[in-house]
Protein backbone atom coordinates (compact mmCIF):
# COMPACT_ATOMS: atom_id res chain seq x y z
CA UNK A 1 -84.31 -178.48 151.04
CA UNK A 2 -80.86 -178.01 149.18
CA UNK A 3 -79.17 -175.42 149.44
CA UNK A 4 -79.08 -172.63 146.41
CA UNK A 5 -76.51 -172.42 144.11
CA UNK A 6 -77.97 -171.21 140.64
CA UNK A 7 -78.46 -167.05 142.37
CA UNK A 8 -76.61 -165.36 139.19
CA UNK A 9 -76.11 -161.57 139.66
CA UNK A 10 -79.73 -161.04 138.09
CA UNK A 11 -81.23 -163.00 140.48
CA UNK A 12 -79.24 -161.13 143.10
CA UNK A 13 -79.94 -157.35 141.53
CA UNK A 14 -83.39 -158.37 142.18
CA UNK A 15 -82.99 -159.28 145.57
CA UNK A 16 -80.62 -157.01 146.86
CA UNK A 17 -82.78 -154.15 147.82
CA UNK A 18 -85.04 -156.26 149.87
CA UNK A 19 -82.16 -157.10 152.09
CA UNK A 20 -82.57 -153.80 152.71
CA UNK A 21 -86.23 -153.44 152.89
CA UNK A 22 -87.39 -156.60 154.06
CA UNK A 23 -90.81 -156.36 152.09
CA UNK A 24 -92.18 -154.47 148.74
CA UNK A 25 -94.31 -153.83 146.09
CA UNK A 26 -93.02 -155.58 143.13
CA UNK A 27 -92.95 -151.86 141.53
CA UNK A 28 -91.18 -150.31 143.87
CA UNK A 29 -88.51 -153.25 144.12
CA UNK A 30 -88.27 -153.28 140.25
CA UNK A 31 -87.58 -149.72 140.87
CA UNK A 32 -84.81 -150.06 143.01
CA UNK A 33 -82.95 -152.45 140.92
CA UNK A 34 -79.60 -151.46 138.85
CA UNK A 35 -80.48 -150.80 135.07
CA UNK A 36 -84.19 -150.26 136.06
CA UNK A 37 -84.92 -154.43 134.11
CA UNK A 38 -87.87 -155.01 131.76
CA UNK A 39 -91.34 -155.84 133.82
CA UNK A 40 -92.12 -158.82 131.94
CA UNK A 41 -89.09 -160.64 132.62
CA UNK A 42 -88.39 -159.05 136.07
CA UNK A 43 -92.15 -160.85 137.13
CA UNK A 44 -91.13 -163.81 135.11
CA UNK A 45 -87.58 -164.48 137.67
CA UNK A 46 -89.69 -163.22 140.69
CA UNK A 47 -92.24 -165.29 140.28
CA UNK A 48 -89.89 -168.39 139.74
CA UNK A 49 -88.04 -167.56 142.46
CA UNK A 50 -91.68 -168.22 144.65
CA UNK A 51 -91.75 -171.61 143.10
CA UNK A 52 -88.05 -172.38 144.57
CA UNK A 53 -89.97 -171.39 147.84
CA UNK A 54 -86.76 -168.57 148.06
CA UNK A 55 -89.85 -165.82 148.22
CA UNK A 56 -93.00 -165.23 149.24
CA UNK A 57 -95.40 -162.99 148.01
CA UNK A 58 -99.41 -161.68 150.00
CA UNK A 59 -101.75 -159.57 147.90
CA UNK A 60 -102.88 -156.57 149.70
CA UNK A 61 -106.71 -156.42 149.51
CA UNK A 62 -107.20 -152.49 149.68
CA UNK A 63 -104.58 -151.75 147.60
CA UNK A 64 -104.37 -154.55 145.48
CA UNK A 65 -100.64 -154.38 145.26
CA UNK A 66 -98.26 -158.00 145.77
CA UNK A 67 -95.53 -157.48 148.02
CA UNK A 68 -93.01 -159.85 147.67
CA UNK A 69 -90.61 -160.91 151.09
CA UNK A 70 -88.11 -163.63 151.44
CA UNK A 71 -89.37 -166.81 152.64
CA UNK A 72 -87.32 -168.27 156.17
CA UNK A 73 -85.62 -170.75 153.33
CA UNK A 74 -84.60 -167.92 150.85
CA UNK A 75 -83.56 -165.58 153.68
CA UNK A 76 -80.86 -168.44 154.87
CA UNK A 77 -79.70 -168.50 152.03
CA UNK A 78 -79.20 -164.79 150.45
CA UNK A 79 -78.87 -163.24 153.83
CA UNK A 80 -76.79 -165.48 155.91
CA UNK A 81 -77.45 -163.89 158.61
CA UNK A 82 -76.68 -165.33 162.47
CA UNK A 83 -79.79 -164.28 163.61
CA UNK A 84 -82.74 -165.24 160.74
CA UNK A 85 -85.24 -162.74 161.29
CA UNK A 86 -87.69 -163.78 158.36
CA UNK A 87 -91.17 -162.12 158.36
CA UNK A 88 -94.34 -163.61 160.06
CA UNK A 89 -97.22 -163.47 158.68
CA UNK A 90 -98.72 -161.66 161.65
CA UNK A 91 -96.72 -158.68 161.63
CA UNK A 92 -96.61 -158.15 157.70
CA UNK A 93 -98.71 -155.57 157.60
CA UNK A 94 -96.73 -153.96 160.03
CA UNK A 95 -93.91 -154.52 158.06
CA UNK A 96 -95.00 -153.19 155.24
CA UNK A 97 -95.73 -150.23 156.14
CA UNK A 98 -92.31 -149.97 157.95
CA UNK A 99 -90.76 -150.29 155.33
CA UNK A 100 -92.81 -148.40 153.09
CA UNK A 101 -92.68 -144.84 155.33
CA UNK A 102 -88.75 -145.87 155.32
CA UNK A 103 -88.18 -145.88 151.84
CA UNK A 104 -90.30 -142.48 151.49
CA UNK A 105 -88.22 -140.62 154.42
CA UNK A 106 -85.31 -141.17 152.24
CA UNK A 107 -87.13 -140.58 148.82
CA UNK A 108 -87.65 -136.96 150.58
CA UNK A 109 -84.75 -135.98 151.34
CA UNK A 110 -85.89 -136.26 155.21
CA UNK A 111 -83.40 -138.32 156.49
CA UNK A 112 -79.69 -139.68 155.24
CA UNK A 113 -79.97 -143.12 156.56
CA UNK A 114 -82.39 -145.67 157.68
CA UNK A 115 -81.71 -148.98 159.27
CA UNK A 116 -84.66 -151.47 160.07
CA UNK A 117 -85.10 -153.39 163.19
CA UNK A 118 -84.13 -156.81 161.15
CA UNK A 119 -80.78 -155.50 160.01
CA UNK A 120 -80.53 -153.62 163.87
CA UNK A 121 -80.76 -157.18 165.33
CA UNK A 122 -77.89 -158.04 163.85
CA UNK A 123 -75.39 -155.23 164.57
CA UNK A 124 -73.21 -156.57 167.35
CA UNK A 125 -73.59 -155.40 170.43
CA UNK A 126 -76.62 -153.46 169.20
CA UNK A 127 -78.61 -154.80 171.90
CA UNK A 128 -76.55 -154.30 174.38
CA UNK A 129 -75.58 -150.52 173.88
CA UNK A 130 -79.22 -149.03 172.72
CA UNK A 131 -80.89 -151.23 174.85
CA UNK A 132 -84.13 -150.86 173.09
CA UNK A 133 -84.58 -151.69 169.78
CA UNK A 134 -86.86 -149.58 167.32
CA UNK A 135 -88.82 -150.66 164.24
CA UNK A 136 -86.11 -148.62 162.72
CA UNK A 137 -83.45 -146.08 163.50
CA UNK A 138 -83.34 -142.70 161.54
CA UNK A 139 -79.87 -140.89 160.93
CA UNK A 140 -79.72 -137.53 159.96
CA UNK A 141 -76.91 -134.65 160.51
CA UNK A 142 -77.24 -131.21 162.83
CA UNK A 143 -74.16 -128.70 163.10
CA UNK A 144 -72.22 -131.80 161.39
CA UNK A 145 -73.07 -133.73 164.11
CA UNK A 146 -75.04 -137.86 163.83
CA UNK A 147 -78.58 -137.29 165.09
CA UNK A 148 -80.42 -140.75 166.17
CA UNK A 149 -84.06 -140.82 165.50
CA UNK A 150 -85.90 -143.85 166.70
CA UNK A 151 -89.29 -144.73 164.63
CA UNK A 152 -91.97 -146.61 165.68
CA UNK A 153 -95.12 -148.06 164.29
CA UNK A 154 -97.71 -149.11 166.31
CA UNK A 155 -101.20 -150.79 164.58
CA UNK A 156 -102.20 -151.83 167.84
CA UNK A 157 -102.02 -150.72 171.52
CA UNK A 158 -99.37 -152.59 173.61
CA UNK A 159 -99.76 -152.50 177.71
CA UNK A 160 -99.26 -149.13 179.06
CA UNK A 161 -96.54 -150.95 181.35
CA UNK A 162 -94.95 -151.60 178.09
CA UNK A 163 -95.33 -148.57 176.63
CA UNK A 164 -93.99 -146.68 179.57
CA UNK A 165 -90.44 -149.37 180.09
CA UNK A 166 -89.92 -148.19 176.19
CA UNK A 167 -90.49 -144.86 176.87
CA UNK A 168 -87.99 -144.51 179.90
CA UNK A 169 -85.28 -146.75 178.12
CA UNK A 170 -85.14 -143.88 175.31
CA UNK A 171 -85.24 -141.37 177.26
CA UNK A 172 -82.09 -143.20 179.99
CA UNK A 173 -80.05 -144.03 176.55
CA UNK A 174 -78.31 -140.47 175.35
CA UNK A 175 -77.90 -142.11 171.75
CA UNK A 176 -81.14 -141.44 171.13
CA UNK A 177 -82.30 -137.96 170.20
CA UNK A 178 -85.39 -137.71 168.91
CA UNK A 179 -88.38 -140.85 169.02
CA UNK A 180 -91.15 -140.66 166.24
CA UNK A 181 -94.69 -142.51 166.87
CA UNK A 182 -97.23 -143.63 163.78
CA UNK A 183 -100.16 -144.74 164.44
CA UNK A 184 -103.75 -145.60 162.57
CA UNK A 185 -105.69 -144.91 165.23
CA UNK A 186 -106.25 -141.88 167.26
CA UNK A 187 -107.34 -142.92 170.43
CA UNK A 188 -104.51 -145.48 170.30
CA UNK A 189 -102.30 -142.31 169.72
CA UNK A 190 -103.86 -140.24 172.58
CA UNK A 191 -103.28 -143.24 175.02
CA UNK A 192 -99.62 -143.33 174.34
CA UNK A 193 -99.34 -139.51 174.65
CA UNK A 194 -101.09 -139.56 178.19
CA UNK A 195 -98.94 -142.48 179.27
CA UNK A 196 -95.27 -141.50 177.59
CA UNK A 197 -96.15 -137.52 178.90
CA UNK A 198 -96.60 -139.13 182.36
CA UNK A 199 -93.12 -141.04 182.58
CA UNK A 200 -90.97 -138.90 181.07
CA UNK A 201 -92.20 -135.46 181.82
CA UNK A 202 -92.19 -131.95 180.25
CA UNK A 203 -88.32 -131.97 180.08
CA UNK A 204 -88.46 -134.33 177.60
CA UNK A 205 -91.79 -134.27 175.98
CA UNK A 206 -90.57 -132.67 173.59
CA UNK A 207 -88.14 -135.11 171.91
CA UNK A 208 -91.29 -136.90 170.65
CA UNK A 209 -93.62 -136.39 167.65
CA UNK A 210 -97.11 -138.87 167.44
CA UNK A 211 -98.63 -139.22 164.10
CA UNK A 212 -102.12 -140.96 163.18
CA UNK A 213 -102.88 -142.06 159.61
CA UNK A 214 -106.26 -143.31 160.05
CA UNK A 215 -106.11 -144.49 156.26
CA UNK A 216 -102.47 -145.72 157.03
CA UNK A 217 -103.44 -150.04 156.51
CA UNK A 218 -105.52 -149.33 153.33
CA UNK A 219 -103.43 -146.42 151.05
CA UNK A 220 -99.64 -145.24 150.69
CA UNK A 221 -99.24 -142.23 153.65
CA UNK A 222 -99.36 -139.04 152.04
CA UNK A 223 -95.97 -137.39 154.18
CA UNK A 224 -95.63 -134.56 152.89
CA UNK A 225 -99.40 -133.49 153.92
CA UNK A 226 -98.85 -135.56 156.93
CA UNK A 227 -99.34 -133.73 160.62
CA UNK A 228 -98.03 -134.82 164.18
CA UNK A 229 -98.45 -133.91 167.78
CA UNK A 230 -95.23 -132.49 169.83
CA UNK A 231 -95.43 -131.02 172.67
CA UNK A 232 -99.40 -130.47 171.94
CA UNK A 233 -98.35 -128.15 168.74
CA UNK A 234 -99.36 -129.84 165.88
CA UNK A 235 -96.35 -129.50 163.20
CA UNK A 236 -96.00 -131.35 159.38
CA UNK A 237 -93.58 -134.04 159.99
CA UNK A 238 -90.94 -132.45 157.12
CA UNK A 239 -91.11 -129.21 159.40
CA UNK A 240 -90.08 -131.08 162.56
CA UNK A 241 -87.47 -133.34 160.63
CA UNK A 242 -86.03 -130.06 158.33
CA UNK A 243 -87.39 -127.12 160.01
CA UNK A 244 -87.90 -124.23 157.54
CA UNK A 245 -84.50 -122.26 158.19
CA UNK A 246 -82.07 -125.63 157.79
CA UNK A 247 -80.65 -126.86 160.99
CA UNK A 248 -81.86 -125.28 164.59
CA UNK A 249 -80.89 -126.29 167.87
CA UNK A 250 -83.06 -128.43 170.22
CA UNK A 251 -83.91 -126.54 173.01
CA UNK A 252 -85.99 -129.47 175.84
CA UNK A 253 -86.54 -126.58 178.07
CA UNK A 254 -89.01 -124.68 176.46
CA UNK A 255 -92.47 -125.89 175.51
CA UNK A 256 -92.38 -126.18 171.69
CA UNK A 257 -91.20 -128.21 169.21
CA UNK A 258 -88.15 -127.45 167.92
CA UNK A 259 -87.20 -128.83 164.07
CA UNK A 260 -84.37 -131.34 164.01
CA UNK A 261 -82.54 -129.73 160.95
């Protein structure tokens, strides 16, 4: 297939943020577009660009929603990057929903900066220096200082000799401060409790919050409503990212959970 040459800055205002987010709703990318562009002809250039094979798009059956991704062709060519990390089909719902709880973490006000594992992947040296990479890394500030969050969504249950190499490796690596868990299924979540509590102990139990959304495949998560386990305190998931009294100290030592902000 030829190469593009015909991406005018429409086209590209229309792509843009799913450089960013990998995969959306075609509402929620029209959303994030400059100038906010009429729906008729927004669908009209989206759906062309599907035809020129530059995107793909799946139809969620619960929600009924079309999320639209770029296609290994269209990512080549818009993204460039060194590394193509173009979505499988397998792990799109996954993705989805990555990038959905992403987008809604910012929306609140919960975190200053998100970058997802496909942009992570190709940050030189990334690799290297984390060691482990997350689904996507959270940024937020404390006393003025980065905090490092490390999110990860798991739909299914990996090996517990998996789960527990992950664990360790964010635990060894300082850079990160704080690791966040979703789920959709609570046994799945209890499993990676008993295991990750095993490996790295009550020091640092605590630097870890495990959410289930049992409705989390089928519906948008509700996050503000949302609960989590730290520490075996169950605390809303804005409480242990804001706290209520704006930015407290982490204290690993005692057995609570202790707000990031």
């Amino acid at each position: 297939m030829k190469d593009l040459k015909h991406l005018n800055s429409v086209y590209m205002n229309y792509l843009t943020p799913l450089l960013k987010w990998r995969v959306m709703d075609l509402e929620s990318l029209r959303s994030e577009c400059d100038a906010n562009p009429n729906y008729s002809h927004f669908a009209r250039v989206i759906r062309k660009m599907e035809k020129a094979n530059v995107l793909e798009g799946y139809k969620h059956r619960f929600n009924g929603k079309k999320y639209i991704f770029f296609s290994p062709f269209g990512e080549s060519q818009v993204a460039k990057e060194k590394n193509a990390t173009a979505i499988s089909k397998d792990s799109l719902i996954h993705d989805i929903k990555v990038s959905e709880i992403a987008r809604n973490f910012i929306k609140y006000g919960w975190i200053d900066q998100i970058t997802l594992e496909h942009e992570l992947q190709n940050k030189r040296d990334f690799r290297a220096v984390y060691k482990v990479i997350p689904d996507a890394l959270l940024e937020t500030q404390r006393d003025g200082k980065k905090v490092q969050i490390a999110f990860e969504l798991e739909l299914t249950q990996k090996h517990k000799q998996r789960i527990k190499e992950k664990a360790k490796q964010y635990i060894i690596n300082s850079r990160y401060d704080y690791i966040i868990y979703f789920f959709s299924k609570e046994p799945v979540m209890k499993t990676y409790i008993e295991v990750i509590s095993e490996v790295v102990g009550e020091k640092n139990i605590g630097k870890f919050l495990f959410v289930t959304d049992k409705a989390m495949t089928a519906k948008v998560t509700d996050l503000e409503k949302l609960e989590g386990i730290c520490h075996g305190q169950k605390v809303l998931i804005s409480k242990f990212l804001m706290g209520e009294n704006g930015v407290k100290e982490h204290n690993s030592d005692k057995k609570s959970c202790s707000p990031i902000r």
